[in-house]
C-alpha atoms as a PDB file:
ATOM      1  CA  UNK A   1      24.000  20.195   8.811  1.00  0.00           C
ATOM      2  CA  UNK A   2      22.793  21.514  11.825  1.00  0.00           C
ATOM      3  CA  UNK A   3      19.796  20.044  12.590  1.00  0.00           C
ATOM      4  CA  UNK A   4      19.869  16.278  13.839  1.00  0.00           C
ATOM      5  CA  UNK A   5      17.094  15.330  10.680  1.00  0.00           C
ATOM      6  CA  UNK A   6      19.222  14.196   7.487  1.00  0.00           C
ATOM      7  CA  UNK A   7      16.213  14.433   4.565  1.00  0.00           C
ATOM      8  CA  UNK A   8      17.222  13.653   0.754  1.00  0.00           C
ATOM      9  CA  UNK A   9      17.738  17.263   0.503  1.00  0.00           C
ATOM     10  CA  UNK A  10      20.796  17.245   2.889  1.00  0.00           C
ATOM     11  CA  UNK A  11      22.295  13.661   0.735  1.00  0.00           C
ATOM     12  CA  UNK A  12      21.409  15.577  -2.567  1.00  0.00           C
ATOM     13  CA  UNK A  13      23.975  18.412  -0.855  1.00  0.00           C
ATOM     14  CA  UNK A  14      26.203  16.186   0.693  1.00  0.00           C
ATOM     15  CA  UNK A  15      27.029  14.092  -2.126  1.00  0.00           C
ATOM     16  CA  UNK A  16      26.772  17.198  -4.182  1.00  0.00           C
ATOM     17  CA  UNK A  17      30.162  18.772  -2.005  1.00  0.00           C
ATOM     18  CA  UNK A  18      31.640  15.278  -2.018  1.00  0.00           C
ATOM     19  CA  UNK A  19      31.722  14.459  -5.516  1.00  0.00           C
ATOM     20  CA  UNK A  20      31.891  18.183  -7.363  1.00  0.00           C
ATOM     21  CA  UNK A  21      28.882  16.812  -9.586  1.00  0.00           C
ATOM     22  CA  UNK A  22      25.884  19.386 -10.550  1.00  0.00           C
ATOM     23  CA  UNK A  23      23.037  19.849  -7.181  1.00  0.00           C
ATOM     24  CA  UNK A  24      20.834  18.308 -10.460  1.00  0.00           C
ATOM     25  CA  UNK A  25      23.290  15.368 -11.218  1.00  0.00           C
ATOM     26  CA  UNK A  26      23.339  14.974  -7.211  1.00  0.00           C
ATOM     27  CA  UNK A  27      19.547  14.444  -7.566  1.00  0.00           C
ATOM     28  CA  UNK A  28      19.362  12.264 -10.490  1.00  0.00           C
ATOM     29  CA  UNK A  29      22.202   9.833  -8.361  1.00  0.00           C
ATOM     30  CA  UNK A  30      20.202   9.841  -5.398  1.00  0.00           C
ATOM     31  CA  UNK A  31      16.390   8.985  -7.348  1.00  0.00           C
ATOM     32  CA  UNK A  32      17.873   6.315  -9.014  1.00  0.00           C
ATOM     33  CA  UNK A  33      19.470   4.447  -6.182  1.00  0.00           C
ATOM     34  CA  UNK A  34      16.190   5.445  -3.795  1.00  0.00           C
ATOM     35  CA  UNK A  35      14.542   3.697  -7.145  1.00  0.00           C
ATOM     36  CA  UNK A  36      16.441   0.684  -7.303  1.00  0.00           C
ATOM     37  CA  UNK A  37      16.788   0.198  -3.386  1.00  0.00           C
ATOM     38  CA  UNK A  38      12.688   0.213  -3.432  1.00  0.00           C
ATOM     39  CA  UNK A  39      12.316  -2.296  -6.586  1.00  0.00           C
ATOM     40  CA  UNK A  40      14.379  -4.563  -4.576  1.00  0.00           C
ATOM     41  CA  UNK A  41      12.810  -4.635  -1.275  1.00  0.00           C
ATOM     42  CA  UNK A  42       9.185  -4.931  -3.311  1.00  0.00           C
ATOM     43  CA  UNK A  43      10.219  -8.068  -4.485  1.00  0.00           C
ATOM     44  CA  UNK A  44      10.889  -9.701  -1.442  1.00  0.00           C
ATOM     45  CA  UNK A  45      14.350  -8.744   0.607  1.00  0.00           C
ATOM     46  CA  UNK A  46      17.531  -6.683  -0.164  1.00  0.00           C
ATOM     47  CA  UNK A  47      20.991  -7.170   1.220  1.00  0.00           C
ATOM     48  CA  UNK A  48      23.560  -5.061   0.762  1.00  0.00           C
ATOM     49  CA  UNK A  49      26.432  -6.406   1.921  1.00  0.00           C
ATOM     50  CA  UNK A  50      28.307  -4.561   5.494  1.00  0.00           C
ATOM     51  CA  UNK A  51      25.404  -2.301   6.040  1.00  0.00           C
ATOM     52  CA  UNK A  52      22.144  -4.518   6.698  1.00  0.00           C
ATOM     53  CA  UNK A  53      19.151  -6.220   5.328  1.00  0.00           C
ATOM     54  CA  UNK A  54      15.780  -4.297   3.957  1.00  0.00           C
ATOM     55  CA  UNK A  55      12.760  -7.232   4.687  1.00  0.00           C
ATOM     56  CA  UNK A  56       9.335  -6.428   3.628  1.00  0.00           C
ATOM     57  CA  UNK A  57       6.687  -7.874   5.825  1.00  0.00           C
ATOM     58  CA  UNK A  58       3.078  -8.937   5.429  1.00  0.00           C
ATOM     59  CA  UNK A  59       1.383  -8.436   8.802  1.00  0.00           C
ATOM     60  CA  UNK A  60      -2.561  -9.836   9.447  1.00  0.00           C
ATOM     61  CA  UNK A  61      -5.179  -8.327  10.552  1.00  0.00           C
ATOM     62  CA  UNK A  62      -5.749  -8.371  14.294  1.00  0.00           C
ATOM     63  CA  UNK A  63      -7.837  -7.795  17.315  1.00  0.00           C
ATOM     64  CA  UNK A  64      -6.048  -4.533  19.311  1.00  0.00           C
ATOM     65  CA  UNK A  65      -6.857  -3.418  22.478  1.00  0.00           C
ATOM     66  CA  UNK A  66      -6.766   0.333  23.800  1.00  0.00           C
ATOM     67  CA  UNK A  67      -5.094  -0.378  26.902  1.00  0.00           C
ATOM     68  CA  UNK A  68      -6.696   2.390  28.676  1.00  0.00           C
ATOM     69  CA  UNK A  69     -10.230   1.881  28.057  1.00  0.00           C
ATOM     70  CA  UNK A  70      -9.983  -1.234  27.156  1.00  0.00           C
ATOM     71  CA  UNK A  71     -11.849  -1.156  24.100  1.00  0.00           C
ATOM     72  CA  UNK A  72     -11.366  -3.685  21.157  1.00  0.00           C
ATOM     73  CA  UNK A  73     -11.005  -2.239  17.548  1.00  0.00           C
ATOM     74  CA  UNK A  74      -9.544  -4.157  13.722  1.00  0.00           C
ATOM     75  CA  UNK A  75      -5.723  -3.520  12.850  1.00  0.00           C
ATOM     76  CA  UNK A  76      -5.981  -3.676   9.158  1.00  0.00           C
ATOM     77  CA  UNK A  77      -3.868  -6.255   7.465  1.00  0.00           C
ATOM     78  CA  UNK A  78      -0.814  -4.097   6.395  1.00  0.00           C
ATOM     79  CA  UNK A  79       2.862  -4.102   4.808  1.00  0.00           C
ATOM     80  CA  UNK A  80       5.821  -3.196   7.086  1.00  0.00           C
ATOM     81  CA  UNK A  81      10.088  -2.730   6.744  1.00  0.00           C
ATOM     82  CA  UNK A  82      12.371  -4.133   8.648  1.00  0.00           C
ATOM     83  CA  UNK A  83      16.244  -3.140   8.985  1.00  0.00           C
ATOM     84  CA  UNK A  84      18.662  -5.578  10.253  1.00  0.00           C
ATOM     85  CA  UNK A  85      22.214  -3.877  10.915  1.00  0.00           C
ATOM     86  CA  UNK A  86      24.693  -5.920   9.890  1.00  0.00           C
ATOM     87  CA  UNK A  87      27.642  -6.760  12.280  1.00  0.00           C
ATOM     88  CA  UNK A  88      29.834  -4.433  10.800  1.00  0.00           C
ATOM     89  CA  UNK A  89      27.358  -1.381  11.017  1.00  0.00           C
ATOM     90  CA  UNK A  90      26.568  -2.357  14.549  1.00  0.00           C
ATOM     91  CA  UNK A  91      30.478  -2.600  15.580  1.00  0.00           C
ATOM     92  CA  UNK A  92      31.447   0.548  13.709  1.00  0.00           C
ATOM     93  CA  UNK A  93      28.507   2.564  15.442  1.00  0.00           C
ATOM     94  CA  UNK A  94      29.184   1.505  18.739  1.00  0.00           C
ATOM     95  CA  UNK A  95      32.436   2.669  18.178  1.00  0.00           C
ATOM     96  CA  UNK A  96      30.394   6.212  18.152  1.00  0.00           C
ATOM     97  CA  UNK A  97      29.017   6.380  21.103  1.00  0.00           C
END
């Protein structure tokens, strides 16, 4: 991996190398977790234990300003995710830097 982007391409290699399995059993692995990981944060919040916590929020619609002209304009109503590291991931990548 060169670049500094790591898509599901690079994990479908990765884990590929790592685990001797098939580039097609790679990609089977990594759907099905990116599957399950989503069908948990839909339903509300997902914690997985020494990593972090996946929150889905419900933001309202709003009045925003463009702050150079000024000018007023709707925010739609919209759905958003949060990360929180957990204090593990935060100690071990600040051991990184």
């Amino acid at each position: 991996m060169n670049n500094n982007k790591f898509t599901k391409n690079n994990f479908i290699i990765e884990l590929s190398k790592k685990t001797g399995f098939s580039k097609s059993i790679s990609k089977k692995l990594v759907d099905d977790l990116l599957e399950a990981l989503i069908s948990n944060i839909i339903t509300g919040k997902l914690i997985l234990k020494n990593i972090g916590t996946f929150k889905l929020l419900k933001k309202k619609e709003r009045v925003g300003r463009n702050p150079k002209t000024k000018e007023e304009f709707i925010i739609k109503s919209r759905k958003s995710l949060t990360f929180i590291a957990s204090k593990y991931l935060s100690n071990l990548l600040n051991l990184y830097k």
